[in-house]
C-alpha atoms as a PDB file:
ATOM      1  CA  UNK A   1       0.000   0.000   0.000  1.00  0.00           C
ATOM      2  CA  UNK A   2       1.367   3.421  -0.836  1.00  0.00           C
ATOM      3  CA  UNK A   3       1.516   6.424   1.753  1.00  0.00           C
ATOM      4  CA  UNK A   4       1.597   9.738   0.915  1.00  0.00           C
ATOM      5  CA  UNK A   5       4.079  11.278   3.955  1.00  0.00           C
ATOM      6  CA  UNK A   6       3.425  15.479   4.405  1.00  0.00           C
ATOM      7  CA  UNK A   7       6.743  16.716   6.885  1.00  0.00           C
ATOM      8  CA  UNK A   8       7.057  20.273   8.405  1.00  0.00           C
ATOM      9  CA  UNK A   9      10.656  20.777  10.778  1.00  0.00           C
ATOM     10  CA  UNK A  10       9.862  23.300  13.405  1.00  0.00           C
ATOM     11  CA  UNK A  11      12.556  26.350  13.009  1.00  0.00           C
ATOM     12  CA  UNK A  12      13.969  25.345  16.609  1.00  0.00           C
ATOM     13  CA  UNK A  13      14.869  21.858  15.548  1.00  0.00           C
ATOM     14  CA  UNK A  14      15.414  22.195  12.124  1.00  0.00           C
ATOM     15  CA  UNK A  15      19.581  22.514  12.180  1.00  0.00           C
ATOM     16  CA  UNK A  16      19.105  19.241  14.358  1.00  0.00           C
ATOM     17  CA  UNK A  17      17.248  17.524  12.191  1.00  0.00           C
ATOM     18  CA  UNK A  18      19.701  18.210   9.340  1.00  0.00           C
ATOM     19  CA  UNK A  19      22.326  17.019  11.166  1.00  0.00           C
ATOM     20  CA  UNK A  20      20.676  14.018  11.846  1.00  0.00           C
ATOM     21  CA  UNK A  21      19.557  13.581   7.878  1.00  0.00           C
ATOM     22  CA  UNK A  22      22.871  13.912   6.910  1.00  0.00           C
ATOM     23  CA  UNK A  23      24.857  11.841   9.577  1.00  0.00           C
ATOM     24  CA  UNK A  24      22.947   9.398  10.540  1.00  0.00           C
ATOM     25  CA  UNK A  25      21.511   5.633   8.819  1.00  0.00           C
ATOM     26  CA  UNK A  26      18.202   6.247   8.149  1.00  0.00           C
ATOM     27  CA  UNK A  27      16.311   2.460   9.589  1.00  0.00           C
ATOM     28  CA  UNK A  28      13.500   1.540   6.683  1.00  0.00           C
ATOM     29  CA  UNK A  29      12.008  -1.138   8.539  1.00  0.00           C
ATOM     30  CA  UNK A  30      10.697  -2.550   5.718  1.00  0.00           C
ATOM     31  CA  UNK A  31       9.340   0.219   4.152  1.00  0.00           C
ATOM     32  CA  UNK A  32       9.755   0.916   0.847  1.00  0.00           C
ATOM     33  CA  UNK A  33      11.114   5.077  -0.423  1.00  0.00           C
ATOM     34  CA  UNK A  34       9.824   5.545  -3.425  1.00  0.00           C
ATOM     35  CA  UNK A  35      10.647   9.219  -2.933  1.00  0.00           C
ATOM     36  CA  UNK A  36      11.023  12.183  -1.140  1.00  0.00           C
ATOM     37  CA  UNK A  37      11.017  15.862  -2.148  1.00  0.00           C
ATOM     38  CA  UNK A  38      12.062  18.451  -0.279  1.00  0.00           C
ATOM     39  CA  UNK A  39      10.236  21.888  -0.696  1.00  0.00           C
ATOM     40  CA  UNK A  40      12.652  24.739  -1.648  1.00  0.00           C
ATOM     41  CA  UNK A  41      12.234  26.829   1.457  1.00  0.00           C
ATOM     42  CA  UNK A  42      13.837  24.022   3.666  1.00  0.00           C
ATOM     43  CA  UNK A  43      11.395  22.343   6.451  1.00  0.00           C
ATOM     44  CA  UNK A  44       8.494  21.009   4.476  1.00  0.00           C
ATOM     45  CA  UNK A  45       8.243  18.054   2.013  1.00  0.00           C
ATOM     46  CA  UNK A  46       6.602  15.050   0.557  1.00  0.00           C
ATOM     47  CA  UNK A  47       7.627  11.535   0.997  1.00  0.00           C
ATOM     48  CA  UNK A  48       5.952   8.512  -0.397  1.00  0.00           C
ATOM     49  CA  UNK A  49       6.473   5.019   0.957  1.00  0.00           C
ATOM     50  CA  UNK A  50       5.050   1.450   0.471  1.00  0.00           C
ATOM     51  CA  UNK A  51       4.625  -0.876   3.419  1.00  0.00           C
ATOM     52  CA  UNK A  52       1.528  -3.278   3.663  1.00  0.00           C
ATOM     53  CA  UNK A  53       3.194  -3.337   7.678  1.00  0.00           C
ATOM     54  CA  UNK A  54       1.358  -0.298   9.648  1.00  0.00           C
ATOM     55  CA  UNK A  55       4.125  -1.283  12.353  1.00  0.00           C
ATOM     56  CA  UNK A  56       6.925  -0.816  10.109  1.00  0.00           C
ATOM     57  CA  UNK A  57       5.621   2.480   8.923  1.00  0.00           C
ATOM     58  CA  UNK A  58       5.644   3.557  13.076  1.00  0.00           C
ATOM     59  CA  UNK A  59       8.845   2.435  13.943  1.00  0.00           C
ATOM     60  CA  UNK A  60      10.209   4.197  10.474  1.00  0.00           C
ATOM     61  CA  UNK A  61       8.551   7.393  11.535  1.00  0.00           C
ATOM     62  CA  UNK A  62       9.227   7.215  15.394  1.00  0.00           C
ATOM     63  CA  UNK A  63      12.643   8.070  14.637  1.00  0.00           C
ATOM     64  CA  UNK A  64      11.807  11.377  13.736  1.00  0.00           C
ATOM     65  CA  UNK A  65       8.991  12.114  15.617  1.00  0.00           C
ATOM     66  CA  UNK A  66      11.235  14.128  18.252  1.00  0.00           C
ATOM     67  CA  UNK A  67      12.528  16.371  15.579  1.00  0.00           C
ATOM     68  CA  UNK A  68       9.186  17.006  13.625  1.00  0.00           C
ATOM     69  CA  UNK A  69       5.580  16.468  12.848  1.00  0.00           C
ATOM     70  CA  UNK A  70       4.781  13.354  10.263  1.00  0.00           C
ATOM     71  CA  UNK A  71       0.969  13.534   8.233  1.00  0.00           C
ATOM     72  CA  UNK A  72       1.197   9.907   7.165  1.00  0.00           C
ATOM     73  CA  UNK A  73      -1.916   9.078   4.104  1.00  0.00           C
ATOM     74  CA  UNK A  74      -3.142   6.049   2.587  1.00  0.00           C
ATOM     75  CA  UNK A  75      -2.728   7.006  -1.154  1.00  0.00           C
ATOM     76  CA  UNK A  76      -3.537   5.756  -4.668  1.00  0.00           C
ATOM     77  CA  UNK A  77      -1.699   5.820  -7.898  1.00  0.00           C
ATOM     78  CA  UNK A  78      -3.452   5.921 -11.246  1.00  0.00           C
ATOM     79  CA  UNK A  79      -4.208   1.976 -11.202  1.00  0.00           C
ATOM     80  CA  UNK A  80      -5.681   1.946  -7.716  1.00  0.00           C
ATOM     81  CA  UNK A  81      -8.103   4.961  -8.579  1.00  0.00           C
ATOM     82  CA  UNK A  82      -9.103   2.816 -11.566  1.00  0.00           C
ATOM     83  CA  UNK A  83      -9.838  -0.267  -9.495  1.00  0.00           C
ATOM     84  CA  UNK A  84     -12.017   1.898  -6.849  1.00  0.00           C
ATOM     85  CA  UNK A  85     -13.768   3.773  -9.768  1.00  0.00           C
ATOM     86  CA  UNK A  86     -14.907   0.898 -11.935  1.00  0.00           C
ATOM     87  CA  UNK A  87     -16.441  -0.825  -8.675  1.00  0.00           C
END
C-alpha cells in the first residue's frame, strides 16, 4: 500500500534535524522510499512510501517524531483509482 508522507521541521529543531539527515543511517524497517522531495524553502516536504506493515511504517517514523511532525496518508496511484472507480 502506498503512503503519501506530508513533513514540516519546526525552526527550533530544524539545524538538528539536518544534522541528523545527513549523519545518521536512516532504519526503513521494511518500508519501501519511493521518494522524497524536499520543498525549496527548507522544512516542508513530501515523501511517499510502500509498506503493507502499519508497524513498520511507526517504527520508520518514530525516529523522527522528536525532531518534527509526520501527516502519514493512505494514497492511490493511477491503477488503484481505476480499481475503486470501476467498482
Amino acid at each position: 500500500m502506498l503512503f503519501t508522507v506530508l513533513y514540516e521541521i519546526p525552526m527550533e529543531t530544524l539545524r538538528e534535524c539536518q544534522d541528523r539527515f545527513m549523519n545518521e543511517e536512516e532504519k526503513w524497517h521494511g518500508v519501501k522510499l519511493h521518494h522524497r522531495l524536499h520543498h525549496a524553502h527548507g522544512n516542508t516536504g513530501v515523501i511517499i512510501i510502500e509498506s503493507d506493515d502499519v508497524q513498520a511504517i511507526g517504527r520508520w517514523a518514530n525516529q523522527w517524531t522528536d525532531l518534527l511532525s509526520l501527516e502519514i496518508t493512505p494514497a492511490y496511484d493511477d491503477e488503484g483509482v481505476r480499481a475503486v472507480l470501476s467498482d
